[in-house]
N, C-alpha and C. Protein backbone atom coordinates (compact mmCIF):
# COMPACT_ATOMS: atom_id res chain seq x y z
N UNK A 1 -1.46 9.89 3.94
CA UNK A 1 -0.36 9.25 4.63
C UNK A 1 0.84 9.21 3.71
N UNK A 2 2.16 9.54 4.19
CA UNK A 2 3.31 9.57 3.25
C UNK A 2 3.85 8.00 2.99
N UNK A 3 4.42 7.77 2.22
CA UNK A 3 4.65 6.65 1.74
C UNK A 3 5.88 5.83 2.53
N UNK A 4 5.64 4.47 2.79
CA UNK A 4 6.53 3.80 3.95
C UNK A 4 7.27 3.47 3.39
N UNK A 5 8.91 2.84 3.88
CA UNK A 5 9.93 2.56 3.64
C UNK A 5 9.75 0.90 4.44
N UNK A 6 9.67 -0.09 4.29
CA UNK A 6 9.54 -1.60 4.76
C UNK A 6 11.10 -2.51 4.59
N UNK A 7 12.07 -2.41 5.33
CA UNK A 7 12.72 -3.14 4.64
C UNK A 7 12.92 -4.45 5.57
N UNK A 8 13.28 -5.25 4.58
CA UNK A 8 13.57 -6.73 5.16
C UNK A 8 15.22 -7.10 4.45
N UNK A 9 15.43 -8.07 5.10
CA UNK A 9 16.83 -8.55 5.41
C UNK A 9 17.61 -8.48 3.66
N UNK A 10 16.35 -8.95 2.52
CA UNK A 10 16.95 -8.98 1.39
C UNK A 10 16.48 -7.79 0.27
N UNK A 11 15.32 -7.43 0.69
CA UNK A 11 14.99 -6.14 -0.08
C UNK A 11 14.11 -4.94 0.50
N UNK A 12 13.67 -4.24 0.25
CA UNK A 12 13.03 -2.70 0.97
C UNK A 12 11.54 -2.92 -0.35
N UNK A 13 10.29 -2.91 0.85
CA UNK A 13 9.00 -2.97 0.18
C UNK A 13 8.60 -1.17 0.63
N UNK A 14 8.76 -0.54 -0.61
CA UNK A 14 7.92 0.98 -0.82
C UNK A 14 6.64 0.73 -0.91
N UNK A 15 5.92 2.05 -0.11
CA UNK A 15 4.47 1.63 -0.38
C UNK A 15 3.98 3.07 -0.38
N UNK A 16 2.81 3.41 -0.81
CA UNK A 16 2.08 4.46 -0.71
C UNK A 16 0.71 3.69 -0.72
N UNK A 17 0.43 4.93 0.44
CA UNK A 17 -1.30 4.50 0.57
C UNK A 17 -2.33 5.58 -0.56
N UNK A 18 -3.52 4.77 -0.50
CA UNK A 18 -4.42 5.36 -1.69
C UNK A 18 -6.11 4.87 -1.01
N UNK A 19 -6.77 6.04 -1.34
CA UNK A 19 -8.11 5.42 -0.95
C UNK A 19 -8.54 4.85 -1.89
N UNK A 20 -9.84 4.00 -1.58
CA UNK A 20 -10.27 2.92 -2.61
C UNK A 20 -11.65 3.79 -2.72
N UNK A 21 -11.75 3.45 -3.98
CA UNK A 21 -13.65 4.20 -4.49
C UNK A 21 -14.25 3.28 -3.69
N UNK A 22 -14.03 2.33 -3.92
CA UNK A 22 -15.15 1.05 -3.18
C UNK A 22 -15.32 0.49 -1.90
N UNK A 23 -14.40 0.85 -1.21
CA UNK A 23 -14.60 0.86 0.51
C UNK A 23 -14.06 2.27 0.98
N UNK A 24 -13.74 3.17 0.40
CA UNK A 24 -13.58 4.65 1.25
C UNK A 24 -11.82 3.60 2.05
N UNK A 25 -11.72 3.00 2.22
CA UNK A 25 -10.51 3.10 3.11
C UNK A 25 -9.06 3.20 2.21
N UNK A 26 -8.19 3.48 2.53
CA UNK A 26 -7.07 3.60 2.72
C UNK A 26 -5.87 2.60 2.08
N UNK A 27 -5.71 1.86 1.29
CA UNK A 27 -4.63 0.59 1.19
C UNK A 27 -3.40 1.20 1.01
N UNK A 28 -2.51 -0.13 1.48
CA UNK A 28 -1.21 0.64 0.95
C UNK A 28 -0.62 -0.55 0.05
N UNK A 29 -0.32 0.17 -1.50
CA UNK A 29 0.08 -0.25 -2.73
C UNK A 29 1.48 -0.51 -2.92
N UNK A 30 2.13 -1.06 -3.06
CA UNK A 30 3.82 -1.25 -3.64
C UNK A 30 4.10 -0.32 -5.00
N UNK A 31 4.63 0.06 -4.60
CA UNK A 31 5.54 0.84 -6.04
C UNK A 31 5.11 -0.36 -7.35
N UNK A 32 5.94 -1.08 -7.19
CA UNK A 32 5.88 -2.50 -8.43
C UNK A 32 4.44 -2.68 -8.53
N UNK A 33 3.62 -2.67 -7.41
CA UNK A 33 2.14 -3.18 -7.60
C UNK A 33 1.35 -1.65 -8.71
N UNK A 34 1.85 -0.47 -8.15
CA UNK A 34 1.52 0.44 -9.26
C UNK A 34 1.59 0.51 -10.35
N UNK A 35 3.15 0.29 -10.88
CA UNK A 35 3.61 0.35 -12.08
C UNK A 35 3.10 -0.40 -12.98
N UNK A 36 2.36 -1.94 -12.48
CA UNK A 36 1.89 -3.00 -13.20
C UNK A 36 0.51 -2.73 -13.45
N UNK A 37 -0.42 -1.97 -12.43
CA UNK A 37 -1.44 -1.38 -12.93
C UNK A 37 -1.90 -0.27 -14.03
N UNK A 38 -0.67 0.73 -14.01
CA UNK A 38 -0.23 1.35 -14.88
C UNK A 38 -0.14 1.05 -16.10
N UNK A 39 1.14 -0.03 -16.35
CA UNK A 39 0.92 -0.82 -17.65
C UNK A 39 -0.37 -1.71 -18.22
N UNK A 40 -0.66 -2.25 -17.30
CA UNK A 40 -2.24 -2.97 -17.91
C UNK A 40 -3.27 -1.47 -17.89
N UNK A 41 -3.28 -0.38 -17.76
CA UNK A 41 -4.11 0.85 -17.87
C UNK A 41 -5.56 0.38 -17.63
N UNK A 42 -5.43 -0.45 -16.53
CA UNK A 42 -7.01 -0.88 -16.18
C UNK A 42 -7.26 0.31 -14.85
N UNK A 43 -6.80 1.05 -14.04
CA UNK A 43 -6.65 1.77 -13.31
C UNK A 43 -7.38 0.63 -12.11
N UNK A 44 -6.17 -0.49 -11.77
CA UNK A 44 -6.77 -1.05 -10.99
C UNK A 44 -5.29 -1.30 -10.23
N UNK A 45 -4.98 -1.65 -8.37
CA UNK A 45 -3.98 -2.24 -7.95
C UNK A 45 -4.71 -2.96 -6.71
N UNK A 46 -3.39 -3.76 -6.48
CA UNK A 46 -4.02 -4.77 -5.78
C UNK A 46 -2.52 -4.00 -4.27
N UNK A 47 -3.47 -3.97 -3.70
CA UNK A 47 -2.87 -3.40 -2.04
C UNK A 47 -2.35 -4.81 -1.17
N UNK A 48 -1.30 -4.39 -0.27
CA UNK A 48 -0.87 -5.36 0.19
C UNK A 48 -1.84 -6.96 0.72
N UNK A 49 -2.93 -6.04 1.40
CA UNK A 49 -4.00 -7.16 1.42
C UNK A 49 -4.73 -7.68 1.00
N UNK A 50 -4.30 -7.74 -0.42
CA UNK A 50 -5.15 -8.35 -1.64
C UNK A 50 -6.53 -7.82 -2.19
N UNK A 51 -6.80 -6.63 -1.66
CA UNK A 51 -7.90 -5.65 -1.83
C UNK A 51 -7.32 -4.97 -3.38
N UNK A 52 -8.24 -5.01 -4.28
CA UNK A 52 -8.23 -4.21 -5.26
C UNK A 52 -8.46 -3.11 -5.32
N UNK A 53 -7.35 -2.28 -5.31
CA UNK A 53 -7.72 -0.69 -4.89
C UNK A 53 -7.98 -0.19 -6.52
N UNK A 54 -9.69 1.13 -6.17
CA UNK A 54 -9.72 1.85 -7.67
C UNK A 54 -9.16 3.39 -7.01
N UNK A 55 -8.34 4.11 -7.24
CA UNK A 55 -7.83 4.68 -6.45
C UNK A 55 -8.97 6.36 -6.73
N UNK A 56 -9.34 6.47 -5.72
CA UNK A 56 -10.30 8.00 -5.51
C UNK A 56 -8.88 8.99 -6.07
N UNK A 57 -9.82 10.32 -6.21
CA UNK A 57 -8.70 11.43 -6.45
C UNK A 57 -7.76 11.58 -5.90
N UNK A 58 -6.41 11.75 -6.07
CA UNK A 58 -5.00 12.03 -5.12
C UNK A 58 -5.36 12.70 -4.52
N UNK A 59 -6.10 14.03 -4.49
CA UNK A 59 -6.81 15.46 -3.89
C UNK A 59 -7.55 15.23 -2.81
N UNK A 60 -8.08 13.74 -2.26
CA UNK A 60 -8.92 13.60 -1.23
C UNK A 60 -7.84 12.97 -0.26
N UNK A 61 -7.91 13.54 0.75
CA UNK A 61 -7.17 12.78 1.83
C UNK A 61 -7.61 11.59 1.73
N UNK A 62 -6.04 10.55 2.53
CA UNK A 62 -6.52 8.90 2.64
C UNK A 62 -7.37 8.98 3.17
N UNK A 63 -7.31 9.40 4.38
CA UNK A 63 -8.77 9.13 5.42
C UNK A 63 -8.54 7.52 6.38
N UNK A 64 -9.14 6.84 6.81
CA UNK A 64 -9.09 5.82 7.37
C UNK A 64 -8.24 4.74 7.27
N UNK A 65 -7.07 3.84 7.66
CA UNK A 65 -6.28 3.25 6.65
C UNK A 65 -7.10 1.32 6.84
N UNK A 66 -6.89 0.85 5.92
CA UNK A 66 -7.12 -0.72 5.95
C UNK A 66 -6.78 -1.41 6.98
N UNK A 67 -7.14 -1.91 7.99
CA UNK A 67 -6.90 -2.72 9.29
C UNK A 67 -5.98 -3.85 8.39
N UNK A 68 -6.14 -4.23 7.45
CA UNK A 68 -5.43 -5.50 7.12
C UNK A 68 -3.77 -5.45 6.87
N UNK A 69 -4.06 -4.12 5.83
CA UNK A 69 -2.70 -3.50 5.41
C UNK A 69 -1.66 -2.45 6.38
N UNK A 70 -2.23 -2.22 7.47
CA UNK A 70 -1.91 -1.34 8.13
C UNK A 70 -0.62 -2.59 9.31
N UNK A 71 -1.72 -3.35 9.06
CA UNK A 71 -1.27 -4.76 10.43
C UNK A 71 -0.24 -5.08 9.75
N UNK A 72 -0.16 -5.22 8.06
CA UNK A 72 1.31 -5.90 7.26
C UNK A 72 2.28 -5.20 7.24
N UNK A 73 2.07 -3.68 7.47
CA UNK A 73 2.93 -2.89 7.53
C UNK A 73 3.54 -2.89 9.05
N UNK A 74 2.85 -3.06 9.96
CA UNK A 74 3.36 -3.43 11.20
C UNK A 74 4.26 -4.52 11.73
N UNK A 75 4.11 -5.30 10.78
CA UNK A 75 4.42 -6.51 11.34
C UNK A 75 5.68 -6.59 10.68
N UNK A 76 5.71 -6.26 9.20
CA UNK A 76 7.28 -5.75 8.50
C UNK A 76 8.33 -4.84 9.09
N UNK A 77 7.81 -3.80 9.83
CA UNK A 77 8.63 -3.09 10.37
C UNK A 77 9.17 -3.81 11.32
N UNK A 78 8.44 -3.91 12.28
CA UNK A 78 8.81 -5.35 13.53
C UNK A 78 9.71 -5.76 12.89
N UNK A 79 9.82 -6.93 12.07
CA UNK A 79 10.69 -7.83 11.83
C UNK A 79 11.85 -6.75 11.09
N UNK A 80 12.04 -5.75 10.24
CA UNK A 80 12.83 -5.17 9.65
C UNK A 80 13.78 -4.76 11.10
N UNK A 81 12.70 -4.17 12.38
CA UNK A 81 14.03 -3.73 13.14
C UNK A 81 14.28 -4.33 14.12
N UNK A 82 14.28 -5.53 14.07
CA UNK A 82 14.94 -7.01 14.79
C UNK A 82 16.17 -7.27 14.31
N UNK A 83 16.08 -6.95 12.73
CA UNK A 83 17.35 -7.45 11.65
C UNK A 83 18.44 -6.65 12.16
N UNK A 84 20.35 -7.03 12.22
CA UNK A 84 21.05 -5.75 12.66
C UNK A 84 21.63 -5.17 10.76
């Protein structure tokens, strides 16, 4: 899945989705939520729905996406295009 654009009234939430080793599904990660996993080099992020993603190979399709994270991303857009 290509990476979403979320914006709200005061800032724009980037996300890319990533499968998780540990449930096969799908989360979608924040840019900032990457970068901080990155720096702690634990190869760990925490996805919008508080799921700790270990992220499978880039090379494997997402595959299935997170019912939880999928719904936050829904519900952001909603409200993003309410805003004028």
């Amino acid at each position: 899945m290509p990476g979403t654009n979320c914006k709200t009234p005061h800032s724009a939430l980037y996300i890319s989705w990533y499968r998780c080793v540990r449930d096969g599904l799908a989360h979608a990660v924040t840019d900032e939520e990457f970068l901080r996993g990155i720096r702690l080099r634990q190869g760990r992020y925490r996805a919008l729905c508080g799921h700790e993603v270990l992220i499978h190979s880039c090379l494997v399709p997402a595959g299935r996406s997170c019912p939880r994270c999928r719904g936050l991303v829904i519900v952001c857009t909603r409200v993003a295009a309410r805003r004028p």
